[in-house]
Protein backbone atom coordinates (compact mmCIF):
# COMPACT_ATOMS: atom_id res chain seq x y z
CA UNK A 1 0.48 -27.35 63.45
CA UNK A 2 -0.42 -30.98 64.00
CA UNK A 3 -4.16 -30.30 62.52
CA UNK A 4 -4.93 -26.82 64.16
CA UNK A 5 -5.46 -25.10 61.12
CA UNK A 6 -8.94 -24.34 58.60
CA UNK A 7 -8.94 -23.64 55.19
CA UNK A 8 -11.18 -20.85 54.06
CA UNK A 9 -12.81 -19.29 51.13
CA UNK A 10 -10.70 -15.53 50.32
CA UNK A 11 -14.03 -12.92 50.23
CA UNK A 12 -13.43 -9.78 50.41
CA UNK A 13 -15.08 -6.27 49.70
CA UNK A 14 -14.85 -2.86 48.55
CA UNK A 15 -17.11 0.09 50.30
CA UNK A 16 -18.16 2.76 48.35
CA UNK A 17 -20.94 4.96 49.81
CA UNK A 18 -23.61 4.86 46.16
CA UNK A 19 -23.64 1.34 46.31
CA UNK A 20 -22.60 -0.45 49.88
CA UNK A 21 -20.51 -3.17 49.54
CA UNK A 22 -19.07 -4.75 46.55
CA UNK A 23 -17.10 -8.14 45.54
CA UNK A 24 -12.97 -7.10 46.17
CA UNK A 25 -11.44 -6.96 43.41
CA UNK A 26 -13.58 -4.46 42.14
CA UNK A 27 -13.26 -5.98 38.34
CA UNK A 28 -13.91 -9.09 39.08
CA UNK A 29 -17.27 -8.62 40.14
CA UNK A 30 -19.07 -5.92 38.22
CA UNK A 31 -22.33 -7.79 38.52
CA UNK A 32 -22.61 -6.23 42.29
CA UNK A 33 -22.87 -2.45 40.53
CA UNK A 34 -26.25 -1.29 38.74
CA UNK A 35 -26.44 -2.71 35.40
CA UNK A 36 -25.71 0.73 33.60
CA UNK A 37 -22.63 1.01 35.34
CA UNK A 38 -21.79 -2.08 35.24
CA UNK A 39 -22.25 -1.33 30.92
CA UNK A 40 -20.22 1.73 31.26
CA UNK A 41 -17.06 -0.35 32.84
CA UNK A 42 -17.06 -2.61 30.71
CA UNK A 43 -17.39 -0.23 27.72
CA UNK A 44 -14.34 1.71 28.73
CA UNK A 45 -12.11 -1.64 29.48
CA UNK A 46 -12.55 -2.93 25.57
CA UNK A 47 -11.71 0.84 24.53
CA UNK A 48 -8.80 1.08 26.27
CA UNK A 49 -7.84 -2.39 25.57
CA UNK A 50 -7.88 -1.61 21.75
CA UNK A 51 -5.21 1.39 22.11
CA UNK A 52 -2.88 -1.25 23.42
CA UNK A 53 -0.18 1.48 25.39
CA UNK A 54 2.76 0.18 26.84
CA UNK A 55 2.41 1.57 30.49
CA UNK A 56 5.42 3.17 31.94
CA UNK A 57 3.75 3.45 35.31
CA UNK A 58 1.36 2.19 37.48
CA UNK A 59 -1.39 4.70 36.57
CA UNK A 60 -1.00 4.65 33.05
CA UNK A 61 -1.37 0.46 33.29
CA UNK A 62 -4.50 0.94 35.23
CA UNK A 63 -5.97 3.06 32.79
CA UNK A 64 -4.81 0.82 29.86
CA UNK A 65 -6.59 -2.26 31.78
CA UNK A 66 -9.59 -0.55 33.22
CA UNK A 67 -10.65 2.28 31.74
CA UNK A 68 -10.84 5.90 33.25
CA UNK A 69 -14.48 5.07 35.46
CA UNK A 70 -12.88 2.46 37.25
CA UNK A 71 -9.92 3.80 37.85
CA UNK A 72 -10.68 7.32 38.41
CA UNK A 73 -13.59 6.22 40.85
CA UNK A 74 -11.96 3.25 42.18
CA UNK A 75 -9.04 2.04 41.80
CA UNK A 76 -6.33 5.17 41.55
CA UNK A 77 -7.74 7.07 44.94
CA UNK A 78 -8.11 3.32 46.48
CA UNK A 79 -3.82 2.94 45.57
CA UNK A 80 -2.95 6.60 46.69
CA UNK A 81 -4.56 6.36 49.99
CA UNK A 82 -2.78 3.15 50.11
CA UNK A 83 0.79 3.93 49.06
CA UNK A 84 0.18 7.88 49.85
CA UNK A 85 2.12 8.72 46.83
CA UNK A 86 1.67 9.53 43.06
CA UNK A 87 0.61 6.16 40.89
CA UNK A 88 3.20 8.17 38.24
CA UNK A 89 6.14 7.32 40.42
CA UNK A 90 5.21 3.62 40.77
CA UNK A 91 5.93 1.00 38.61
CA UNK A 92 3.15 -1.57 37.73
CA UNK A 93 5.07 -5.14 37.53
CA UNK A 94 4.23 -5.68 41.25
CA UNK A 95 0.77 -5.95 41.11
CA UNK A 96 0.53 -8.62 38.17
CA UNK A 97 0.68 -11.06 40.65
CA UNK A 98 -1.38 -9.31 42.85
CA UNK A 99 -5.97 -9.31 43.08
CA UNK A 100 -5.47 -5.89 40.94
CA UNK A 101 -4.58 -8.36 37.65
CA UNK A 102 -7.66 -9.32 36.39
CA UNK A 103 -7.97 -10.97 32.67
CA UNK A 104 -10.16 -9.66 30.43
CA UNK A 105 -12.63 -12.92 30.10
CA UNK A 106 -13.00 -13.43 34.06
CA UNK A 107 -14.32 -9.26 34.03
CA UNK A 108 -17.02 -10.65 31.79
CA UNK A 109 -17.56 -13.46 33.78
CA UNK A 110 -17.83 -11.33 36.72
CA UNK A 111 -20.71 -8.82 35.03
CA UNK A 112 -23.12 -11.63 34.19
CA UNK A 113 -22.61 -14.00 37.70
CA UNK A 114 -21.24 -14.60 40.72
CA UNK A 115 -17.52 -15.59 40.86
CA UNK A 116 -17.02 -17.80 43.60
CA UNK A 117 -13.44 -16.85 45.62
CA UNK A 118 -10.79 -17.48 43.45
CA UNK A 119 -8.45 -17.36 45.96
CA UNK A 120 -8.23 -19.34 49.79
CA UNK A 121 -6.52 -19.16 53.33
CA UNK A 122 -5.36 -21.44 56.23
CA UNK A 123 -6.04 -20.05 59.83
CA UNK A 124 -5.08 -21.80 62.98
CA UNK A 125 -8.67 -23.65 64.65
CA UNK A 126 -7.41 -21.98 67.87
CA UNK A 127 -4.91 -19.43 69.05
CA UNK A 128 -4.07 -16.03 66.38
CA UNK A 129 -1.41 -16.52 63.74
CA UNK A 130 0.82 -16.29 66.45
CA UNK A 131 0.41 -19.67 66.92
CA UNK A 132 1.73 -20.58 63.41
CA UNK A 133 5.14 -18.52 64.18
CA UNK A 134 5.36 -19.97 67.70
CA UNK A 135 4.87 -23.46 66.42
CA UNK A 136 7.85 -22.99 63.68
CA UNK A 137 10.43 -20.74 66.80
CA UNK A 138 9.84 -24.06 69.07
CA UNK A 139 11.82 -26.27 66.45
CA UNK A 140 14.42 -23.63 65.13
CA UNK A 141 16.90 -23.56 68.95
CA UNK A 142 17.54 -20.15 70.19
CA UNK A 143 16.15 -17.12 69.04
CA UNK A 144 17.28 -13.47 71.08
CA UNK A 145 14.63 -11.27 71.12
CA UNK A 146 14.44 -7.43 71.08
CA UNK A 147 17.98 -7.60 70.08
CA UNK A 148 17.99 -4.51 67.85
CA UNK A 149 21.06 -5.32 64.71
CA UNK A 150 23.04 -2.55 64.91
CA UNK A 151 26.18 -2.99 62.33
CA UNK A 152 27.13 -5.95 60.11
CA UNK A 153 30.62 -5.98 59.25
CA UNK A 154 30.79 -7.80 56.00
CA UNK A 155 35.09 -8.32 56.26
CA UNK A 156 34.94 -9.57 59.88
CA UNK A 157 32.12 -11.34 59.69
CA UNK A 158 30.33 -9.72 63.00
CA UNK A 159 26.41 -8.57 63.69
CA UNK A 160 26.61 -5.81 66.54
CA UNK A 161 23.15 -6.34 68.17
CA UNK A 162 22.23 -4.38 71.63
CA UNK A 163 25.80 -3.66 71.98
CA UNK A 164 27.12 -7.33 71.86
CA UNK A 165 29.12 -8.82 68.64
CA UNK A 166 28.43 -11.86 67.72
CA UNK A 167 30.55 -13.58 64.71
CA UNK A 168 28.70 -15.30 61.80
CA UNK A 169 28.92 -17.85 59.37
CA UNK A 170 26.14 -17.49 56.91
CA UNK A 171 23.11 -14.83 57.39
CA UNK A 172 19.88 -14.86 56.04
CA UNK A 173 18.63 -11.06 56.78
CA UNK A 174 14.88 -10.11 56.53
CA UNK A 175 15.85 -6.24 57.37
CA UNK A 176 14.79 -3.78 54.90
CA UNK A 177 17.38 -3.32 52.52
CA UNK A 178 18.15 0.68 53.19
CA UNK A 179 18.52 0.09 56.75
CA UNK A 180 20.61 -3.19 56.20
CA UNK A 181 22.91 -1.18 53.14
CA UNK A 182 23.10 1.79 56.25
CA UNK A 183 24.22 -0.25 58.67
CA UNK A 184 26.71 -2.31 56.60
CA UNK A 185 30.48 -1.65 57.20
CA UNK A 186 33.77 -3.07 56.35
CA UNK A 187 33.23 -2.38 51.99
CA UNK A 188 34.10 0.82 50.36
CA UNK A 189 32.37 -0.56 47.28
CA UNK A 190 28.76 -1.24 48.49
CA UNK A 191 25.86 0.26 46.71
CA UNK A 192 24.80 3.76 46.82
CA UNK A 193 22.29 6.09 45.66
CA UNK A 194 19.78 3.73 46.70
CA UNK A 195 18.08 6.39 49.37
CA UNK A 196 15.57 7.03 46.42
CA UNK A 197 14.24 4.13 45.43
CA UNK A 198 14.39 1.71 48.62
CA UNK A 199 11.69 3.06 50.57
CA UNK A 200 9.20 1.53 52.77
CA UNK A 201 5.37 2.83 53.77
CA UNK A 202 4.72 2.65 57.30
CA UNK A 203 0.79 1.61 58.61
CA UNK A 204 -1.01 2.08 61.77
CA UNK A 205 -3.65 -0.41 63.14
CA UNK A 206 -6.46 0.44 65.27
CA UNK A 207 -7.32 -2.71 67.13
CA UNK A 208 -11.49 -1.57 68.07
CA UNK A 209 -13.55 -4.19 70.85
CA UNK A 210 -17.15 -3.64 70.91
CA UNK A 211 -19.18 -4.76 73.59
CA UNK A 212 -21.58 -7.36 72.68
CA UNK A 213 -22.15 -9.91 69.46
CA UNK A 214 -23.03 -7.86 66.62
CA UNK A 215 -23.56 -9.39 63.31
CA UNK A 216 -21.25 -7.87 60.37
CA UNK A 217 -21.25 -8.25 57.01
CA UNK A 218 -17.46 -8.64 55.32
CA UNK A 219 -14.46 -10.19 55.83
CA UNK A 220 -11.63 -7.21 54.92
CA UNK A 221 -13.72 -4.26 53.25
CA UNK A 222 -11.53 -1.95 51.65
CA UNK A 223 -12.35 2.14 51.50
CA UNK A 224 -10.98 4.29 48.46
CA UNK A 225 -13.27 7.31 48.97
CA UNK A 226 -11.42 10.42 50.37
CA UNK A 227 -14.45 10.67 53.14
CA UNK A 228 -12.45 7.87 55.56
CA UNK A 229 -8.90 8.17 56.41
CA UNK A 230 -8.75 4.38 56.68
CA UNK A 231 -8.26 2.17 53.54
CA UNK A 232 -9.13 -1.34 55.31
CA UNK A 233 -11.05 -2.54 57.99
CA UNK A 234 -11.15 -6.09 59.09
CA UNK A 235 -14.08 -8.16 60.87
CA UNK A 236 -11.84 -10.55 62.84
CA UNK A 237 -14.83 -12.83 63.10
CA UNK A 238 -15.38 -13.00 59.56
CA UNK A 239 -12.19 -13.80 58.85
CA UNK A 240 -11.76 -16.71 61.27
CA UNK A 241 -13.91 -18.19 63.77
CA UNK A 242 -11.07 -18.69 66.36
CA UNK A 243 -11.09 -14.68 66.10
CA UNK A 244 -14.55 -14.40 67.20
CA UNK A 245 -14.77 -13.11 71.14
CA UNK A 246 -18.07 -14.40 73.35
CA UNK A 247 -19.62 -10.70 74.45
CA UNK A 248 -17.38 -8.77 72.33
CA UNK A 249 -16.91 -7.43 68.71
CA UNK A 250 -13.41 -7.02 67.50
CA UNK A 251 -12.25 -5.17 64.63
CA UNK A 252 -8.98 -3.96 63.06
CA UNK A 253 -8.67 -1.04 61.04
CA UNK A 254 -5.47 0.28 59.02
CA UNK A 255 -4.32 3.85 57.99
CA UNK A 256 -1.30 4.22 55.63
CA UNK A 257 0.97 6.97 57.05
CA UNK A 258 1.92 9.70 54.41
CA UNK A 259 2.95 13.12 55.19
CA UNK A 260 -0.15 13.96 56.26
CA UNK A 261 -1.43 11.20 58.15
CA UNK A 262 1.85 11.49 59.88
CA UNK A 263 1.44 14.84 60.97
CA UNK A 264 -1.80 13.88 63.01
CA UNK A 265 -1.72 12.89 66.66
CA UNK A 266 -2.37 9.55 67.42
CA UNK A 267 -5.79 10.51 69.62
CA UNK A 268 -6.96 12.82 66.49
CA UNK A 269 -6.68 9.92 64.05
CA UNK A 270 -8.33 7.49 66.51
CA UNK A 271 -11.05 9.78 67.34
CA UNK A 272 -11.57 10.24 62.89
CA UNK A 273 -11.45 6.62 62.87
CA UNK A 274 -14.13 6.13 65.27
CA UNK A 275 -16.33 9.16 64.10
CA UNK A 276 -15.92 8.08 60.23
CA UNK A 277 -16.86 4.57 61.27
CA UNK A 278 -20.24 5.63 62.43
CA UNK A 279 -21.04 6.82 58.94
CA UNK A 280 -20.86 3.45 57.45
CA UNK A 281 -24.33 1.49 58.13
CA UNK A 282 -23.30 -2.04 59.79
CA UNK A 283 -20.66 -0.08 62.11
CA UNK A 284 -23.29 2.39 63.68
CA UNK A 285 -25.09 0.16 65.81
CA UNK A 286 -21.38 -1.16 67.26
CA UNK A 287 -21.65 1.91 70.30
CA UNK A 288 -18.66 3.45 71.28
CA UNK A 289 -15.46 0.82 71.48
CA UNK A 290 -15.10 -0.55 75.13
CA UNK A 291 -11.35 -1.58 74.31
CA UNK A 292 -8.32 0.65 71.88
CA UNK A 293 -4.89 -0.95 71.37
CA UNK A 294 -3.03 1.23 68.59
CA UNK A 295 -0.24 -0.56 66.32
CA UNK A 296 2.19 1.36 64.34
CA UNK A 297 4.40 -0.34 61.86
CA UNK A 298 7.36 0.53 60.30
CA UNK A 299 8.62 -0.95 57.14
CA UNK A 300 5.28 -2.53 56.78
CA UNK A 301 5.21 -2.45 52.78
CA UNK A 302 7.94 -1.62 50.41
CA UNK A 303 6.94 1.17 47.85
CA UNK A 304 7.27 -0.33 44.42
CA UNK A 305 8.86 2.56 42.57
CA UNK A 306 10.23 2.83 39.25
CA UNK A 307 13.92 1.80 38.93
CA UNK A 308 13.55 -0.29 42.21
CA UNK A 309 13.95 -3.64 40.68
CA UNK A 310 17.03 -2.74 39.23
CA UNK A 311 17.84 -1.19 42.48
CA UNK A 312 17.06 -4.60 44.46
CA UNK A 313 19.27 -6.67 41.97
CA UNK A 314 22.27 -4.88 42.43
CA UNK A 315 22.45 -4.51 46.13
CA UNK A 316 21.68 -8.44 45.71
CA UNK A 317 24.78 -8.82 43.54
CA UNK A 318 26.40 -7.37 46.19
CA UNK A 319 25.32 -9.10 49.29
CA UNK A 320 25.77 -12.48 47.51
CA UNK A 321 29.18 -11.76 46.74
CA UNK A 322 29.66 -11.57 50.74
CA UNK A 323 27.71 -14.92 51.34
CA UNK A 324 24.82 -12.60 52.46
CA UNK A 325 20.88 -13.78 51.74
CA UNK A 326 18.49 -11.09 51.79
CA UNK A 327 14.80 -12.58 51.55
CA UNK A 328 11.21 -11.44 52.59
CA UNK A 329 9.52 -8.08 52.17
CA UNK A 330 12.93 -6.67 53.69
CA UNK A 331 15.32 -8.24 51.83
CA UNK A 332 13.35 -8.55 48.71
CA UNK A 333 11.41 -5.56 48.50
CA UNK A 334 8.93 -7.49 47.61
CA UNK A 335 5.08 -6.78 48.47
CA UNK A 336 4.30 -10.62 49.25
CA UNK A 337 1.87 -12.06 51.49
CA UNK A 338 3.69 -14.12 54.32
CA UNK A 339 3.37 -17.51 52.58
CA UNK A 340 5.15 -16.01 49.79
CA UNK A 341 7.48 -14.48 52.59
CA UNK A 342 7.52 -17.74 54.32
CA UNK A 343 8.90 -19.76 51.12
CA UNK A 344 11.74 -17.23 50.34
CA UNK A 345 12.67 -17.88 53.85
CA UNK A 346 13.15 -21.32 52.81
CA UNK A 347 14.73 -21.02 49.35
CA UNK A 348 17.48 -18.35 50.96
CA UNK A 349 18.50 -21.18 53.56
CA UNK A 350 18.58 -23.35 50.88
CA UNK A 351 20.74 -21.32 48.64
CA UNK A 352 22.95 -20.29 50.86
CA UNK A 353 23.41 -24.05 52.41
CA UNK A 354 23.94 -24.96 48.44
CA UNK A 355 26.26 -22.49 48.26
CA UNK A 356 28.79 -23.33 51.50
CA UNK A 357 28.25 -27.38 50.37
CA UNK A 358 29.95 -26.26 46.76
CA UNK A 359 32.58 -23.99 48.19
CA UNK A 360 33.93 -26.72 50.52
CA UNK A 361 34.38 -29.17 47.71
């Protein structure tokens, strides 16, 4: 990046409508609720912490770490609007690595002062994060875009892509691991019964411009009430200066797409967005949006079910026996931010350069 790059402080927030916004994670800073709820939290955590359960799903380890207030308030219709499914069917290893772990001693931290950010980001000085990816494409030769994959054959050793073959040597595949097992031929004995457990949540992104400079408050503010359809808006200019537009206000807001989010047009959903957006104090004075660009994405997070780690080893086993290196949130399953995404990049090439050194010994 040659020096185009800032580092800055992670802050984020939660919006719920009795108290405005609060410190994201929610447990790790208590001290933003009233004092008598903030007593009540805390309360409930130590009770539940003394019945020591052994979750078996993502609700039940919520519950066990957090106590029914917070989770029942908070955190569980926060996660359903997010993964628009049942917390029973999830599993909760994912999210120990993820803001939703919070130990005991930094929640009591967090209900007497203010934690500062725990957590930090790089962001390019000018350009989007496009810059970052168009930085790394410039060194890595040719790259075909818009080149759908169509088939891998695993005994020829061929990727059909827009209708042309092309022969390979070793792959590293990002593609989400149903649609990669689907499209896999040329093995009687790959995987199956993998349909229900490797599934993927798909998002869509209303990109909102504003005329004028308005002054927000926030950086990504997530929503778990029921009374907005969208679970995170972000205040580009918050986030990064380089983000910032002279005249304009942009913002970003995200809907998960469940069955019934799906079943909404995409005009209906932006005119709910807009609408429920004028209920929410800084965003009223923003006027109607002069600018709309809509984003759906598909495959944007993996659904961490139960059984799908197990799931993801095995079709590993398998696509290592054919010299094959899943990685990412694709190939891994794995809910990761993109640095994380970004160094299992690096570790497949690695492996899978390790592994062709050894076999021509």
């Amino acid at each position: 990046m040659n020096g185009n790059y800032n580092k800055y402080p992670l802050q984020e927030s939660v919006y719920l409508k009795e108290f405005g916004l609060v410190g994201f994670p929610i447990q790790r800073n208590l001290i933003d609720l009233p004092k008598e709820t903030t007593k009540q939290v805390l309360s409930q955590i130590e009770l539940s912490m003394k019945h020591n359960v052994t979750p078996a799903t993502y609700k039940e380890w919520l519950l066990a770490h957090y106590g029914e207030y917070l989770t029942n308030n908070v955190l569980l219709p926060y996660e359903e609007k997010k993964w628009q499914i049942s917390l029973d069917r999830l599993d909760y290893t994912w999210a120990l690595s993820q803001p939703a772990s919070v130990p005991i001693t930094e929640i009591k931290r967090g209900a007497i002062q203010k934690l500062p950010p725990k957590k930090h980001y790089y962001y390019p000085q000018r350009g989007a994060i496009t810059t970052l990816t168009k930085t790394i494409s410039q060194q890595a030769g040719k790259i075909l875009l818009n080149h759908k994959v169509e088939s891998v054959n695993v005994s020829r050793k061929t990727v059909t892509a827009n209708g042309k073959i092309f022969q390979y040597d070793t792959p590293v595949s990002t593609l989400p691991l149903y649609y990669m097992l689907d499209i896999t031929q040329g093995d009687d004995k790959k995987p199956e019964g993998y349909c229900s457990t490797l599934k993927q949540l798909d998002i869509r992104v209303f990109h909102l411009v504003f005329g004028g400079n308005h002054k927000l408050d926030g950086t990504a503010i997530y929503f778990p009430e029921d009374s907005f359809i969208f679970r995170r808006v972000s205040v580009l200019q918050n986030l990064c200066p380089a983000l910032a537009r002279d005249g304009y206000t942009p913002i970003s807001v995200e809907v998960s797409l469940g069955d019934k989010t799906k079943a909404m047009t995409r005009y209906k959903m932006q005119q709910l967005v807009v609408n429920q957006l004028r209920h929410i104090e800084q965003f009223k004075s923003l006027g109607d949006p002069v600018d709309i660009t809509i984003q759906d994405i598909q495959n944007a997070y993996p659904l961490p079910l139960i059984g799908l780690n197990e799931t993801v080893d095995k079709v590993h086993e398998f696509y290592l026996t054919k010299r094959i290196y899943p990685c990412g949130r694709g190939g891994n399953y794995d809910y990761c931010n993109s640095d994380t995404a970004y160094r299992q990049g690096k570790e497949a090439v690695l492996l899978a350069f390790n592994n062709q050194q050894r076999s021509t010994l």
